[in-house]
PDB file of N, CA and C in Angstrom:
ATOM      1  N   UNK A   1      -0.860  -5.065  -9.945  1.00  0.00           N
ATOM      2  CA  UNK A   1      -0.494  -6.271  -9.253  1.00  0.00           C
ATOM      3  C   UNK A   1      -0.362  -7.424 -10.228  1.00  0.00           C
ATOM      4  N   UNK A   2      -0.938  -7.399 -11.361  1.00  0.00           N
ATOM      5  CA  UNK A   2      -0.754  -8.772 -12.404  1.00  0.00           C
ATOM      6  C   UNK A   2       0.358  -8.156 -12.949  1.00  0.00           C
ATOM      7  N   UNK A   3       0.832  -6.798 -12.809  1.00  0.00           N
ATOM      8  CA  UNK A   3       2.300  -6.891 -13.494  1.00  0.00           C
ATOM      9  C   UNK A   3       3.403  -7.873 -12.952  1.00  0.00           C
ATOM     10  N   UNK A   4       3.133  -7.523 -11.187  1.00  0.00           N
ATOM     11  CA  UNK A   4       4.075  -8.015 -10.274  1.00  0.00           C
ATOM     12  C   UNK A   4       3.856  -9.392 -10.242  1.00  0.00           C
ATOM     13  N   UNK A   5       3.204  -9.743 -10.425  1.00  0.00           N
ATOM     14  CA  UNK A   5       2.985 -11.345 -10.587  1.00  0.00           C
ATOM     15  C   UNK A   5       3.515 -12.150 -11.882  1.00  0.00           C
ATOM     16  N   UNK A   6       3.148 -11.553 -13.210  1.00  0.00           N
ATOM     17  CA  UNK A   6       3.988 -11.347 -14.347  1.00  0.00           C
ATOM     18  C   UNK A   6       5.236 -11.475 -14.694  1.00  0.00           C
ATOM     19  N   UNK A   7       5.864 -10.818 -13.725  1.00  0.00           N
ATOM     20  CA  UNK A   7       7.575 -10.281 -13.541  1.00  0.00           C
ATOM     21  C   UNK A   7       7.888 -11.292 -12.410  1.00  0.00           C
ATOM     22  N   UNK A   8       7.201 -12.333 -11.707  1.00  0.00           N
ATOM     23  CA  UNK A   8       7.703 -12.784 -10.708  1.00  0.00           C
ATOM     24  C   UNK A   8       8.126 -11.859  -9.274  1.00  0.00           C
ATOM     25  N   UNK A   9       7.923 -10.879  -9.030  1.00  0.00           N
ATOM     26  CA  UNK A   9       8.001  -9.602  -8.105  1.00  0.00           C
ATOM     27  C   UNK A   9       7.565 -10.895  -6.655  1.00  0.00           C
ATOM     28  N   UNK A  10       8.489 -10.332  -5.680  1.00  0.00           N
ATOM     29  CA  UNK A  10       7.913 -11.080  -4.297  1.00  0.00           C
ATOM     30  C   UNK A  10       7.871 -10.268  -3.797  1.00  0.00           C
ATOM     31  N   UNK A  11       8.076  -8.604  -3.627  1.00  0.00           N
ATOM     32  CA  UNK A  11       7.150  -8.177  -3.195  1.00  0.00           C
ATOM     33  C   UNK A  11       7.370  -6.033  -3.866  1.00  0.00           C
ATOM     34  N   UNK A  12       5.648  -5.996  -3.360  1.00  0.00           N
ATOM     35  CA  UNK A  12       5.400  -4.714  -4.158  1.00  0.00           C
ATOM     36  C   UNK A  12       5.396  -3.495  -3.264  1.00  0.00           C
ATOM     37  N   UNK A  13       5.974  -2.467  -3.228  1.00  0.00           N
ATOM     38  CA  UNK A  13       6.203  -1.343  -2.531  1.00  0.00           C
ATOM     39  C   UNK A  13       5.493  -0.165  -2.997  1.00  0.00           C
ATOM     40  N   UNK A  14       5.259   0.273  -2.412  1.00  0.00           N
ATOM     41  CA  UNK A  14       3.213   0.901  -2.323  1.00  0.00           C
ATOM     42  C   UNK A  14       3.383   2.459  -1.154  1.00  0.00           C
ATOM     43  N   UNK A  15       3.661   3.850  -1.911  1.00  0.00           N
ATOM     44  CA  UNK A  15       3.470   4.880  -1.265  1.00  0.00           C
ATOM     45  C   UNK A  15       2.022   5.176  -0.668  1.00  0.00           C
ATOM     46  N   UNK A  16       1.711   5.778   0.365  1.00  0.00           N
ATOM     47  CA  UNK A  16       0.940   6.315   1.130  1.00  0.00           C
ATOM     48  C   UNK A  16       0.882   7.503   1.441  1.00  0.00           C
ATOM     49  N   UNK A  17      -0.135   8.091   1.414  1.00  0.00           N
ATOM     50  CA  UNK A  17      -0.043   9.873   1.818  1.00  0.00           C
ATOM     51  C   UNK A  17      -0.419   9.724   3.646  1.00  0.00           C
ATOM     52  N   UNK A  18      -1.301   8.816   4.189  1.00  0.00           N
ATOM     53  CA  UNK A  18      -1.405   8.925   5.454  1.00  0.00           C
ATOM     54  C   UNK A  18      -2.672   9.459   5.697  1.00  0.00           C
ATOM     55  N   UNK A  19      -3.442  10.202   4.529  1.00  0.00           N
ATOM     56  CA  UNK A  19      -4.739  10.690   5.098  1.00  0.00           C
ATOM     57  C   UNK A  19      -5.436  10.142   5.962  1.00  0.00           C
ATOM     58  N   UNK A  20      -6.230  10.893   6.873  1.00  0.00           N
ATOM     59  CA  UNK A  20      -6.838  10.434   7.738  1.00  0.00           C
ATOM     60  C   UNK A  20      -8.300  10.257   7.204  1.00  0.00           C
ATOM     61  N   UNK A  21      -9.049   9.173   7.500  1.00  0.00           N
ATOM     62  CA  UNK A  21     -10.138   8.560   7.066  1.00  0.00           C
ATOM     63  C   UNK A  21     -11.361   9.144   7.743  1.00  0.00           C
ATOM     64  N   UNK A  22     -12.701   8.220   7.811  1.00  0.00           N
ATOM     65  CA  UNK A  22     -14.038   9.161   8.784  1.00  0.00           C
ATOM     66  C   UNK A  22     -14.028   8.587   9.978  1.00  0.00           C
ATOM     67  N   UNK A  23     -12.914   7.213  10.090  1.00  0.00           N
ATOM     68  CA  UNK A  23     -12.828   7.265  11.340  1.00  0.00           C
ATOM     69  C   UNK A  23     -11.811   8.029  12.355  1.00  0.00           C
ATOM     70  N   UNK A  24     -10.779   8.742  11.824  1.00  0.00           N
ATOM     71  CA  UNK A  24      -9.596   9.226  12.371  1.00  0.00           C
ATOM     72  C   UNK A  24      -8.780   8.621  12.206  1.00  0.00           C
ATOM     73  N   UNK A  25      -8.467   7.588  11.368  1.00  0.00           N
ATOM     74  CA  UNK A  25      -7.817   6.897  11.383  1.00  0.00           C
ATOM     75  C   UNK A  25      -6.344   7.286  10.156  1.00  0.00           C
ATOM     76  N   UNK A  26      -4.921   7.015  10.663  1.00  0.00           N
ATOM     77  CA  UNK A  26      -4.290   7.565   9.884  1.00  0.00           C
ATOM     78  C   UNK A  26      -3.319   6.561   9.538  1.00  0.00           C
ATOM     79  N   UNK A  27      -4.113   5.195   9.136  1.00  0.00           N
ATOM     80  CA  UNK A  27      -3.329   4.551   8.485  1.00  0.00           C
ATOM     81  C   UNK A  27      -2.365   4.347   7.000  1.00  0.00           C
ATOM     82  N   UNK A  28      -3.476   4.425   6.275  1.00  0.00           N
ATOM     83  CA  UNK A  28      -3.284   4.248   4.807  1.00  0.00           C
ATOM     84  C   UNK A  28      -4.336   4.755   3.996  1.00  0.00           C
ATOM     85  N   UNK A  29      -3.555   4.785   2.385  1.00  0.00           N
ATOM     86  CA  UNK A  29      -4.796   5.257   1.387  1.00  0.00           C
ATOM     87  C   UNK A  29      -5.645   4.228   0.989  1.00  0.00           C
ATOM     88  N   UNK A  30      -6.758   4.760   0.094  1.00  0.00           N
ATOM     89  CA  UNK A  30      -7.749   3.476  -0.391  1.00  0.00           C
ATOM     90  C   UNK A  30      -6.688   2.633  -1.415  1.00  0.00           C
ATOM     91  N   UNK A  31      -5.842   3.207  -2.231  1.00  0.00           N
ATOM     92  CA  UNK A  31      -4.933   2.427  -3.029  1.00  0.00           C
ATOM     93  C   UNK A  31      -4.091   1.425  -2.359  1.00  0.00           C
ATOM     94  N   UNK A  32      -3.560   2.063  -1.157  1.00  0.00           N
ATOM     95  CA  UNK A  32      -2.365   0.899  -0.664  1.00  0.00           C
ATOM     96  C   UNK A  32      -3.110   0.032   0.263  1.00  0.00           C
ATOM     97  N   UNK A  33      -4.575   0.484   0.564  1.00  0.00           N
ATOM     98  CA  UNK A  33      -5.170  -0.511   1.119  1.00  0.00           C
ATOM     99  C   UNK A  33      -5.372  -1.557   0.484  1.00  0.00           C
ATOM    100  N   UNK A  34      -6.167  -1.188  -0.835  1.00  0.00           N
ATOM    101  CA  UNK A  34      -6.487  -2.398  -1.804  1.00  0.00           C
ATOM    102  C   UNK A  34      -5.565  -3.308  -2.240  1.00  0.00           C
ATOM    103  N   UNK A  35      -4.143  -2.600  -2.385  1.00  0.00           N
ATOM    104  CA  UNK A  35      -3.122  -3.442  -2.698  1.00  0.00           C
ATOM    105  C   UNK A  35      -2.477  -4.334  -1.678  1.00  0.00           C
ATOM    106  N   UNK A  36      -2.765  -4.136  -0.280  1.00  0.00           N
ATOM    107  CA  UNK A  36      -2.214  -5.042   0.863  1.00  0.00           C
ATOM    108  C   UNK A  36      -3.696  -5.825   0.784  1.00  0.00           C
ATOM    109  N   UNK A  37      -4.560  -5.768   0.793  1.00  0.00           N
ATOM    110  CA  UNK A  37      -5.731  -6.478   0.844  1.00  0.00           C
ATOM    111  C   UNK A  37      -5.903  -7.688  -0.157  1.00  0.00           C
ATOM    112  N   UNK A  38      -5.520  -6.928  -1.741  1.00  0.00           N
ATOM    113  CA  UNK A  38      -5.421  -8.068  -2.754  1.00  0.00           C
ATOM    114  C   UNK A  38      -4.106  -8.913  -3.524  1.00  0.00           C
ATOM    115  N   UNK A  39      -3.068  -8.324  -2.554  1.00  0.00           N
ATOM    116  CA  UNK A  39      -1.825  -8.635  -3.754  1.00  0.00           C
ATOM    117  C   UNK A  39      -1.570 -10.146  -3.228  1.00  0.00           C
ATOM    118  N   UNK A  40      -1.064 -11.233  -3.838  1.00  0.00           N
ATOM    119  CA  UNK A  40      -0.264 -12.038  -3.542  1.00  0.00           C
ATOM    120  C   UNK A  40       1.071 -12.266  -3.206  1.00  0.00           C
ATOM    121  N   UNK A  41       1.518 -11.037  -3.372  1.00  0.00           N
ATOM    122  CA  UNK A  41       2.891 -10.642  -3.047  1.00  0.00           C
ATOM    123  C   UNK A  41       3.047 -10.362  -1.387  1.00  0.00           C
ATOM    124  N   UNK A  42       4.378 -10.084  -0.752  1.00  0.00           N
ATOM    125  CA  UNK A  42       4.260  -9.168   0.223  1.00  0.00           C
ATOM    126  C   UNK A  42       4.247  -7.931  -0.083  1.00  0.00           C
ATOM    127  N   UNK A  43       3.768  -6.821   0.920  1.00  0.00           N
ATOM    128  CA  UNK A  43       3.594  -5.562   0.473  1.00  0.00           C
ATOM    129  C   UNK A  43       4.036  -4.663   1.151  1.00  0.00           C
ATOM    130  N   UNK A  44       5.008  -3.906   0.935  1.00  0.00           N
ATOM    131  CA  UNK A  44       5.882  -2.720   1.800  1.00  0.00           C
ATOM    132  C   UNK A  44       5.037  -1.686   1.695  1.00  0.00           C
ATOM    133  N   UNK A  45       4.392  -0.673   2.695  1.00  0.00           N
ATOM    134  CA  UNK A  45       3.888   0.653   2.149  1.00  0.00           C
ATOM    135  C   UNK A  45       4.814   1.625   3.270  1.00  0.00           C
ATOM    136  N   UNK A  46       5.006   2.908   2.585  1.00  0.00           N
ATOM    137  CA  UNK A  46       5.616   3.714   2.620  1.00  0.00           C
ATOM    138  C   UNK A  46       5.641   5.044   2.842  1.00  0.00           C
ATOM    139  N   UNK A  47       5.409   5.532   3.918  1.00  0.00           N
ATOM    140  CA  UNK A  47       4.907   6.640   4.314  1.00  0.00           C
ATOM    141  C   UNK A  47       5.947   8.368   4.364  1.00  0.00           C
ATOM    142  N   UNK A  48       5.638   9.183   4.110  1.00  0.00           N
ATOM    143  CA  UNK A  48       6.626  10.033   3.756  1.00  0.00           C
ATOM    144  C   UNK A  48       6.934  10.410   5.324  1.00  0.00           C
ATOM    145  N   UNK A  49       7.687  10.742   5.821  1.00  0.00           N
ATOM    146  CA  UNK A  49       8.124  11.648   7.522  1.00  0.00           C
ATOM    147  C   UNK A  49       7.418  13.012   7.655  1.00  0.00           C
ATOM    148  N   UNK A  50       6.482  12.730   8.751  1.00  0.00           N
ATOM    149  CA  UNK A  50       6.003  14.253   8.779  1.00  0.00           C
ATOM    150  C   UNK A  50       6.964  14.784   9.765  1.00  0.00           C
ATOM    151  N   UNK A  51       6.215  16.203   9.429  1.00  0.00           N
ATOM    152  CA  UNK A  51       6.964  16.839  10.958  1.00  0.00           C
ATOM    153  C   UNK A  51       7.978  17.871   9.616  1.00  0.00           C
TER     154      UNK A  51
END
């Protein structure tokens, strides 16, 4: 994220696997969490199509 800030980036796009967590929850990973949590940027995350 200090790259993207660095480079002037407005916003950072952030893959996700979707795992499901201990709550069931099948939002996001701990990575793209941290990065929507800390970036100053906006943050696209990106989930692959199941099925």
């Amino acid at each position: 994220m200090n790259a993207a800030s660095e480079l002037g980036a407005t916003l950072i796009a952030v893959g996700a696997h979707g795992h499901r967590g201990p709550m069931d929850s099948s939002l996001v990973g701990s990575v793209a969490t941290r990065v929507v949590a800390t970036s100053m940027q906006s943050v696209l995350v990106v989930r692959r199509k199941l099925g």
